[in-house]
Protein backbone atom coordinates (compact mmCIF):
# COMPACT_ATOMS: atom_id res chain seq x y z
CA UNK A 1 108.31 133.42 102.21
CA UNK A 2 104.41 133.01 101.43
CA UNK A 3 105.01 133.69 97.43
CA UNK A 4 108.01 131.15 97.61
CA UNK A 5 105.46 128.35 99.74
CA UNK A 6 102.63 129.26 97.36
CA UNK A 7 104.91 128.95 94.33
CA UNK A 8 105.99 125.77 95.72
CA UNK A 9 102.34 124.67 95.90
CA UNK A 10 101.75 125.44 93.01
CA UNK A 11 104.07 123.69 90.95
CA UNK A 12 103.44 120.83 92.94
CA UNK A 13 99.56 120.72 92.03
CA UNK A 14 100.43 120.91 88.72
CA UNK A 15 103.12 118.24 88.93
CA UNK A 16 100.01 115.86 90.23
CA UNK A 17 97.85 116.94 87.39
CA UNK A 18 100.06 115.76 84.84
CA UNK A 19 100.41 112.32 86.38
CA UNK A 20 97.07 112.15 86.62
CA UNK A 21 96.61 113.10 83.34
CA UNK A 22 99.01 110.81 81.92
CA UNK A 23 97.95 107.86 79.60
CA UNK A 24 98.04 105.74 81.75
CA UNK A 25 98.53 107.78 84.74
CA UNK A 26 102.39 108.05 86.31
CA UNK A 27 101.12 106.40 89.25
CA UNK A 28 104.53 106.07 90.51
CA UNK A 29 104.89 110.16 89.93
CA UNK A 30 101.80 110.53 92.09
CA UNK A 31 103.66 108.10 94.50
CA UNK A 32 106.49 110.16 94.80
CA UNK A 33 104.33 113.29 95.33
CA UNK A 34 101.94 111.43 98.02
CA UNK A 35 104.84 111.00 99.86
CA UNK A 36 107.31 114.53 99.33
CA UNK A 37 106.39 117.32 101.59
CA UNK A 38 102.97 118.34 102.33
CA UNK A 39 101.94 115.21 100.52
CA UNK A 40 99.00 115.73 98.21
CA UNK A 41 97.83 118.98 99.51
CA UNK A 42 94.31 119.15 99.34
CA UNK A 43 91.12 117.14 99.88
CA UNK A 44 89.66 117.48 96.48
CA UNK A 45 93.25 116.56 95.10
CA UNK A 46 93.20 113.14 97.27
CA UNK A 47 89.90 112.31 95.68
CA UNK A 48 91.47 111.84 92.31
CA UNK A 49 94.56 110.46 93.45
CA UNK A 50 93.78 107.95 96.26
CA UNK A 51 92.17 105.84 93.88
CA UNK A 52 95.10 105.84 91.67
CA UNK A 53 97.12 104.72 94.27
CA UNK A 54 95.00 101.91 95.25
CA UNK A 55 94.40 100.78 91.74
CA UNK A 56 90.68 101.13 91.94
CA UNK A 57 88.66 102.07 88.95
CA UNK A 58 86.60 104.82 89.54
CA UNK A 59 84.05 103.59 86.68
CA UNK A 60 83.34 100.35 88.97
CA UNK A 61 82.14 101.27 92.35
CA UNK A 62 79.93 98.67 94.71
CA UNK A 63 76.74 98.89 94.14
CA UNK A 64 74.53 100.28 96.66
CA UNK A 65 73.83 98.73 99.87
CA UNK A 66 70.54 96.37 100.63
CA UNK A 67 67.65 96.28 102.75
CA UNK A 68 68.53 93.48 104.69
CA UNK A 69 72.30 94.74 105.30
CA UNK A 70 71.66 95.12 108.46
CA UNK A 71 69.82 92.55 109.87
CA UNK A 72 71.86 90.26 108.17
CA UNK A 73 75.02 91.12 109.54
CA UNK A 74 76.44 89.34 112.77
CA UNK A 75 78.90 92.57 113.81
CA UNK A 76 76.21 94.92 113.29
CA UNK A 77 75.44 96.11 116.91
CA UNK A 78 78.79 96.23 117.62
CA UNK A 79 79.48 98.63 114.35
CA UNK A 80 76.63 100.75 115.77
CA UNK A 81 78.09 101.32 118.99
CA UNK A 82 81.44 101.93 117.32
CA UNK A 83 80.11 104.48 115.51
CA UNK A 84 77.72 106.35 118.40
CA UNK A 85 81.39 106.75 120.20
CA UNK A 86 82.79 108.41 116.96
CA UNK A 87 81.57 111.91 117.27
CA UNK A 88 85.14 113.45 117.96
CA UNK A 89 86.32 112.37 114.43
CA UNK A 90 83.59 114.76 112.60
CA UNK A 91 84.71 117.96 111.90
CA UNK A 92 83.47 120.48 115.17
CA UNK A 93 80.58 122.79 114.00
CA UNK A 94 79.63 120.31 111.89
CA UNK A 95 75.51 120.21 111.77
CA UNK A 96 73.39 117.46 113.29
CA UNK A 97 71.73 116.07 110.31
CA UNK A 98 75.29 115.84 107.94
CA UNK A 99 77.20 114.61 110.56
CA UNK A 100 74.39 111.58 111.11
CA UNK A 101 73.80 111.30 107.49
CA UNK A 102 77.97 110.45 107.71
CA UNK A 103 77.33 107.82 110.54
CA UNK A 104 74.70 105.73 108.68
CA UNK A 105 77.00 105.97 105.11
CA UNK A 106 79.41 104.55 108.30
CA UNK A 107 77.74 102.07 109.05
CA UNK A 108 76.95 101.09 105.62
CA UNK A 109 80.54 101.11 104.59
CA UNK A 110 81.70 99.07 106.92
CA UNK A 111 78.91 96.08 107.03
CA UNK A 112 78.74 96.48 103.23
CA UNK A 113 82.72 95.17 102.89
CA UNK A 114 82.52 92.98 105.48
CA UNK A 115 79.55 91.29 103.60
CA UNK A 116 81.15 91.10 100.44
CA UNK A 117 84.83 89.97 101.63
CA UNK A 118 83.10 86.96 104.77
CA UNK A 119 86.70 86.62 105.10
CA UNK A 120 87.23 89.70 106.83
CA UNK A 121 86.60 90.08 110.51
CA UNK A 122 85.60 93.73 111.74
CA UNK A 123 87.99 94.67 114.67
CA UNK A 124 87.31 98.44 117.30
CA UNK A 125 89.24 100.67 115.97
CA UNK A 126 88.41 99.87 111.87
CA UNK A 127 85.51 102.52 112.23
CA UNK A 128 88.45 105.06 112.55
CA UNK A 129 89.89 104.20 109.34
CA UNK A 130 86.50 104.07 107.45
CA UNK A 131 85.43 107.63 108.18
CA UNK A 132 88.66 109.39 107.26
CA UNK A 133 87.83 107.89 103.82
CA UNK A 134 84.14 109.21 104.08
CA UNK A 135 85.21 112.69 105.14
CA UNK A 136 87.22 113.17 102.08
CA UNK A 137 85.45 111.15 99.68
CA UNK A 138 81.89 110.61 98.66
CA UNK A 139 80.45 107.01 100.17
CA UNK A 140 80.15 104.99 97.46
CA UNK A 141 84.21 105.53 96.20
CA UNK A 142 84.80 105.24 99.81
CA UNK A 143 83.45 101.37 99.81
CA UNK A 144 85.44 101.13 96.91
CA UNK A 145 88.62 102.33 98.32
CA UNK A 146 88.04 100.69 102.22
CA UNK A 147 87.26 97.05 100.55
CA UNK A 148 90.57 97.24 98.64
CA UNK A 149 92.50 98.68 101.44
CA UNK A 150 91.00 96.13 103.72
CA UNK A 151 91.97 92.77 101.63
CA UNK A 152 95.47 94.26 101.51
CA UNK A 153 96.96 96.92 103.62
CA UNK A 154 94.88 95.96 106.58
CA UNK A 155 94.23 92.09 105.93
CA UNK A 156 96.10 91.27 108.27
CA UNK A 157 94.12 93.37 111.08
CA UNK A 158 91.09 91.40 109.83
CA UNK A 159 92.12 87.73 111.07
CA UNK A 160 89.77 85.83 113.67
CA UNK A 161 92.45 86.27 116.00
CA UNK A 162 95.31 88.78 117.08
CA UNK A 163 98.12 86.91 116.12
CA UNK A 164 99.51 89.04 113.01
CA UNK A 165 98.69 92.31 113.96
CA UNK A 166 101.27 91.31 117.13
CA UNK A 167 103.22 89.49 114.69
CA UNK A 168 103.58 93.17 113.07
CA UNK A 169 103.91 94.88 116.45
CA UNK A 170 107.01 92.67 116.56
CA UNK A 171 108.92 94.81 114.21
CA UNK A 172 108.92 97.99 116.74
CA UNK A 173 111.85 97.39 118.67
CA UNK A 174 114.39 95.83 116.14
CA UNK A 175 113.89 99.00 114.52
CA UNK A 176 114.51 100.78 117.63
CA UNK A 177 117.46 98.44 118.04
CA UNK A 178 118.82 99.39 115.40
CA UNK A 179 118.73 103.49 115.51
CA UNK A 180 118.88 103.75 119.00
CA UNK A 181 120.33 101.22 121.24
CA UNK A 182 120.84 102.65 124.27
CA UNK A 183 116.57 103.55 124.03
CA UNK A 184 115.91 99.68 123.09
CA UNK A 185 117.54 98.56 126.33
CA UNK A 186 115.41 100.77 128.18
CA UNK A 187 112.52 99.54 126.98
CA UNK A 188 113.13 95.99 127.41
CA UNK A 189 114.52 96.81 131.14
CA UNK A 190 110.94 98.43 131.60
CA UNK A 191 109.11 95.62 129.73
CA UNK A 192 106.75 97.62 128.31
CA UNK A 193 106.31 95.72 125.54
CA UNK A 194 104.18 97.38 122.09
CA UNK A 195 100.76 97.22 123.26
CA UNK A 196 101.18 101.18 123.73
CA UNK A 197 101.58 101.71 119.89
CA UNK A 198 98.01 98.72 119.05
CA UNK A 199 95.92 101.88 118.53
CA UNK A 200 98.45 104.10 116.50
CA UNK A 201 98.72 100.81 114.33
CA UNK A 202 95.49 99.18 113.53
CA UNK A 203 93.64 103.32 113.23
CA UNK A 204 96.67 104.56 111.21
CA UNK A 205 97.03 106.95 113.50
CA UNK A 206 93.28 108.07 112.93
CA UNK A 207 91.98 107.70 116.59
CA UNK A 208 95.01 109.49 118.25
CA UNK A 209 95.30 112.30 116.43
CA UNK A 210 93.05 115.15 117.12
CA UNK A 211 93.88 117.54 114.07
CA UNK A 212 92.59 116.00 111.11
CA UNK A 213 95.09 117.44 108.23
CA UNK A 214 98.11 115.43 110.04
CA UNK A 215 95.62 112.44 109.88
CA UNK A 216 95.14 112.91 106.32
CA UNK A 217 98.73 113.28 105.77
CA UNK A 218 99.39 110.67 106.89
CA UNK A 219 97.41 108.82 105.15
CA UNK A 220 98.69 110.15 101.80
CA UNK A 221 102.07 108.92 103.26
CA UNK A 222 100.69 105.00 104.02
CA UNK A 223 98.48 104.81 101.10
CA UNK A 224 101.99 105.63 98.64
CA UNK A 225 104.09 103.25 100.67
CA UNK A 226 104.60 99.82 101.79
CA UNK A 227 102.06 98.12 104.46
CA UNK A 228 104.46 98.29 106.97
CA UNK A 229 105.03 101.65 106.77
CA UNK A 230 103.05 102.72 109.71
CA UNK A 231 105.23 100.41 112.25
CA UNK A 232 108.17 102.43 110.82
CA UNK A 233 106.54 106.24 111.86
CA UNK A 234 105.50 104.60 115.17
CA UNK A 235 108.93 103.78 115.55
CA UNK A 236 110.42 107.22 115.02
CA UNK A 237 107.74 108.78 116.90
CA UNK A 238 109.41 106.64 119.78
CA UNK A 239 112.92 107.89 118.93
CA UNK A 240 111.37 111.28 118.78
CA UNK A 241 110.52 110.91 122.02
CA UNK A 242 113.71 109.81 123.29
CA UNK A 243 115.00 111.87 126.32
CA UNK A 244 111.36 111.86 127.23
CA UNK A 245 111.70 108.40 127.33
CA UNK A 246 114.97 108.18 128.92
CA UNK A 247 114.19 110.66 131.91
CA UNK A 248 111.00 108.41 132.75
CA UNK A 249 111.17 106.17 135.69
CA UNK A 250 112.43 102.22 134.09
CA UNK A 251 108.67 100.61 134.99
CA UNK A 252 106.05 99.72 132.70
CA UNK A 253 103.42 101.53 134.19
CA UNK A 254 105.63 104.88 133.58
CA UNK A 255 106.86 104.18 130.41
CA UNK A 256 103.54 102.79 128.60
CA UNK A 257 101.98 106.22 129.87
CA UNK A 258 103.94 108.28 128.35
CA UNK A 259 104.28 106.57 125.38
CA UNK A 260 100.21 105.87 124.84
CA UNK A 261 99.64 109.84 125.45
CA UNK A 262 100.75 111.02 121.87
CA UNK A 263 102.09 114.30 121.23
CA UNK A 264 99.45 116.48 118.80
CA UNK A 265 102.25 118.89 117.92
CA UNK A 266 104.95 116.22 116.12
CA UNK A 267 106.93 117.07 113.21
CA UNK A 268 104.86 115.42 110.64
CA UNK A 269 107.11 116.11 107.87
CA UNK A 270 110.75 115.30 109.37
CA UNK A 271 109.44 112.28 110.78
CA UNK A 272 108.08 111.07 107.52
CA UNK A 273 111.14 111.48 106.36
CA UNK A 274 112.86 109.60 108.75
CA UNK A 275 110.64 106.67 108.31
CA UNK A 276 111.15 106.60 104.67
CA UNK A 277 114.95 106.39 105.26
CA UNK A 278 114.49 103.74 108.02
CA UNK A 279 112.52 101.57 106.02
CA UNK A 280 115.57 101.81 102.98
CA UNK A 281 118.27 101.39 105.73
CA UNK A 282 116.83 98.60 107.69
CA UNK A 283 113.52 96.83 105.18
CA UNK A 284 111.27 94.12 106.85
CA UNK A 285 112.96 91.34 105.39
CA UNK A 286 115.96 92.11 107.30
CA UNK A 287 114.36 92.46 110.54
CA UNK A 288 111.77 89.64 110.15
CA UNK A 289 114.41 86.98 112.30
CA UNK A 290 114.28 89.38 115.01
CA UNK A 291 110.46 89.80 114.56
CA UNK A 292 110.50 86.55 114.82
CA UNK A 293 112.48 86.09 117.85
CA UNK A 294 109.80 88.26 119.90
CA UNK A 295 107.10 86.05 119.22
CA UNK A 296 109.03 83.08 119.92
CA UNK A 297 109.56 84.61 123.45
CA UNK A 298 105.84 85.05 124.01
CA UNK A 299 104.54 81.82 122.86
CA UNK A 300 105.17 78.03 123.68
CA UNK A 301 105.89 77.48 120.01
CA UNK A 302 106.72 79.04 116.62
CA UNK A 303 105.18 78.60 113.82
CA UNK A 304 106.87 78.83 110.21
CA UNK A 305 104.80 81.92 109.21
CA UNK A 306 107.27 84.18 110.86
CA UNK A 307 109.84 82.79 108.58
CA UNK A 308 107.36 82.67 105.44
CA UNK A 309 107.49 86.99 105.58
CA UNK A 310 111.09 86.78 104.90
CA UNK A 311 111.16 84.64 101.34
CA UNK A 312 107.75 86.47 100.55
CA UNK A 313 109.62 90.10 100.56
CA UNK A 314 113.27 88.77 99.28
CA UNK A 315 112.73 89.90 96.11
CA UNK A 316 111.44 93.62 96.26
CA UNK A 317 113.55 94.32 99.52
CA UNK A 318 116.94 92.74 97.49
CA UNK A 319 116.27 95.68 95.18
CA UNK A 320 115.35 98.32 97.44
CA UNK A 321 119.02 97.40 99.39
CA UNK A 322 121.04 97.55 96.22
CA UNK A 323 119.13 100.79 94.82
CA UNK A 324 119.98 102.37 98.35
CA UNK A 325 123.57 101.11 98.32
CA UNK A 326 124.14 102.19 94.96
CA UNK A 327 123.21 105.41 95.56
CA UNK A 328 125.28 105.51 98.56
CA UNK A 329 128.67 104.81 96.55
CA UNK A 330 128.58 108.20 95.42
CA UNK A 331 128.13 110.00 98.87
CA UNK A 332 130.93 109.29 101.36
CA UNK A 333 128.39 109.91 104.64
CA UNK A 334 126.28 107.92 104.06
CA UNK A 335 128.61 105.30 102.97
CA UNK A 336 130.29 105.48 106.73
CA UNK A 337 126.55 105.52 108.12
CA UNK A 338 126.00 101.69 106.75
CA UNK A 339 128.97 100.97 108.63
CA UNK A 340 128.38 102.62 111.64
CA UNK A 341 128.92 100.81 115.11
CA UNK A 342 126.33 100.67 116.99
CA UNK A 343 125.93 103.56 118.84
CA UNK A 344 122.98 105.85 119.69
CA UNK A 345 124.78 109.35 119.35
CA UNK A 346 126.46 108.23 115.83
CA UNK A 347 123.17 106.62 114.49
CA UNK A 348 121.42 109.63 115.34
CA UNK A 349 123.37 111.66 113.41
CA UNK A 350 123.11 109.31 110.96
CA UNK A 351 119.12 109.59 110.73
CA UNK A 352 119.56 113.58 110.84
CA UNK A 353 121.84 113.48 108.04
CA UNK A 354 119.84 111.27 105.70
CA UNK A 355 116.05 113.13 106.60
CA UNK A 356 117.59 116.60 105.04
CA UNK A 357 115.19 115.49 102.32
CA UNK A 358 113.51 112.03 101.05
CA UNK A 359 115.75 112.10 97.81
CA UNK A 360 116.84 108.19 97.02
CA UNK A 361 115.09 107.13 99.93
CA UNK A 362 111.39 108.15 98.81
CA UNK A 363 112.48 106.60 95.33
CA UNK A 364 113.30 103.25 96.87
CA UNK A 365 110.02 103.32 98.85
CA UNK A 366 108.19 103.97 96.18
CA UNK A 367 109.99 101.44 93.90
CA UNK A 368 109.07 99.19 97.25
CA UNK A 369 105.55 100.39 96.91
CA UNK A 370 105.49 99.44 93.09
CA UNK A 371 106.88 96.04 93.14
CA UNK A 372 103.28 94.88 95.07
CA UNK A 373 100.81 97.68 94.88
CA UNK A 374 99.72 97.75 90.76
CA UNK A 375 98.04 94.53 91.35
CA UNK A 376 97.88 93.63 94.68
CA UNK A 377 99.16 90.07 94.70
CA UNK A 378 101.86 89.57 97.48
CA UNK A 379 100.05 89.05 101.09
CA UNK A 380 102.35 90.14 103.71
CA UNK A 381 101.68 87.96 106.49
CA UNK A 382 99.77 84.83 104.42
């Protein structure tokens, strides 16, 4: 069993290394292996291939950060403190000196894009994305790769105000809704809302998880993938948890503590998987009216930006659904899974049936991932 996992390694590393080595590099190769089990392995391998997937040049990094950086910088004490709290994200036995040598480049990071992008506004929990970066890669790619990530992936985390990272939050239970049913209207009996799921969100997953190769996974998984990914592996993390759930008392108080204490010891892989088919089955432009419909029920008034993330994402998600349904033509259980009724038991089989392996599901995604990521142009939530 070893040989066959270390032959299966190792076949995979050099699968990476030709992309990489391609001219220009098969970035939608590396995609494919960011995503597929284990996802890219190792540290040293994620410093050649993170970059790839975020289209920066590695020839073109920021230049280093000024004197007056500091001083200058109206979130600065708040960065610092931030950052003080931070110690359980550095490696334990880690010595003194490195691990505040890490905190300054932190700091640095962090005021250094928000200074170059005054657009951006630094929210608690951005510090947790930062420093994953800076514990696999050296500082100044790190700026590099954070200010891209941050105009795009998290931009919408980076408003003045709150309004499209709930906006996002919005997409939770129509998901749910649509897998699991009978869990959806136990939720909404509880009204527990998605607050429990803000962190897991807006950190990737980086301040809840205490082992930090799943974090790193995970981020292999995110960076290859559409922004919205990470709603989708919150979501199955919730239908993971379903008898859990389901076996609660109906309150909010009961049900938004079990959810916001996150298991350490998930199935990283199988539920990567499952998001990957989730987002094919059920894309954000087909649950954006009922993303929609949330907000409306928690303000006085809609606005048309709710509607504006549909048209924005009709083109790429029109091809993911017919890639996904043509691929479905040729396998008769899946075809009867798009035409399921809706009911818990027979969509969970459903889910179980398609997360054997990724297969035409972690093509579409990456196809999905394609259509925007090369250069960066569509804004999710304008």
């Amino acid at each position: 069993m070893f040989k066959e996992f270390q032959s299966k390694k190792g076949r995979k590393v050099s699968e990476i290394f030709l992309a990489l080595c391609s001219d220009p590099p098969d970035v939608a190769a590396l995609r494919r292996m960011a995503i597929s089990e284990g996802g890219l392995l190792t540290n040293e391998i994620r410093c050649k291939v993170w970059p790839k997937l975020l289209n920066v040049s590695t020839d073109e990094l920021p230049p280093a950060p000024g004197e007056m950086l500091r001083e200058n910088s109206k979130d600065f004490q708040q960065v610092l403190l931030d950052v003080r709290r931070s110690l359980r994200r550095f490696p334990p036995g880690m010595p003194d000196e490195q691990r505040e040598e890490l905190q300054e480049q932190l700091i640095n990071i962090i005021l250094q894009v928000l200074q170059r992008n005054p657009q951006l506004h630094y929210y608690q929990g951005y510090h947790d994305i930062v420093v994953t970066f800076l514990l696999v890669i050296e500082h100044r790619l790190a700026t590099a790769l954070v200010e891209k990530l941050s105009t795009h992936h998290l931009r919408d985390f980076m408003d003045p105000t709150m309004d499209s990272t709930k906006h996002i939050l919005n997409y939770l239970m129509p998901i749910i809704d649509q897998v699991n049913p009978e869990l959806h209207d136990f939720l909404q009996r509880a009204e527990v809302g998605t607050i429990f799921a803000l962190s897991w969100l807006i950190t990737w997953f980086g301040h809840v998880l205490s082992d930090f190769r799943h974090v790193v996974r995970l981020y292999d998984f995110f960076l290859a993938c559409h922004p919205l990914m990470p709603i989708y592996f919150a979501a199955v993390i919730v239908l993971y948890r379903e008898q859990e759930v389901l076996d609660c008392e109906c309150d909010m108080a009961s049900v938004h503590h079990l959810l916001s204490q996150i298991p350490q010891d998930l199935p990283y892989e199988s539920l990567i998987s499952q998001a990957g088919d989730l987002f094919v089955q059920f894309p954000p432009s087909e649950l954006a009216r009922e993303a929609a419909e949330q907000q409306m029920e928690r303000i006085a008034a809609s606005t048309f930006k709710d509607f504006e993330l549909a048209s924005c994402q009709e083109q790429p998600d029109t091809i993911l659904r017919q890639r996904f349904r043509n691929d479905v033509r040729h396998d008769e259980h899946s075809r009867s899974i798009l035409s399921r009724p809706r009911s818990s038991r027979f969509m969970k089989l459903a889910v179980m049936g398609l997360t054997v392996a990724l297969g035409a599901a972690a093509l579409a995604v990456v196809k999905s991932a394609l259509d925007w990521a090369p250069k960066f142009e569509l804004q999710i939530f304008p």
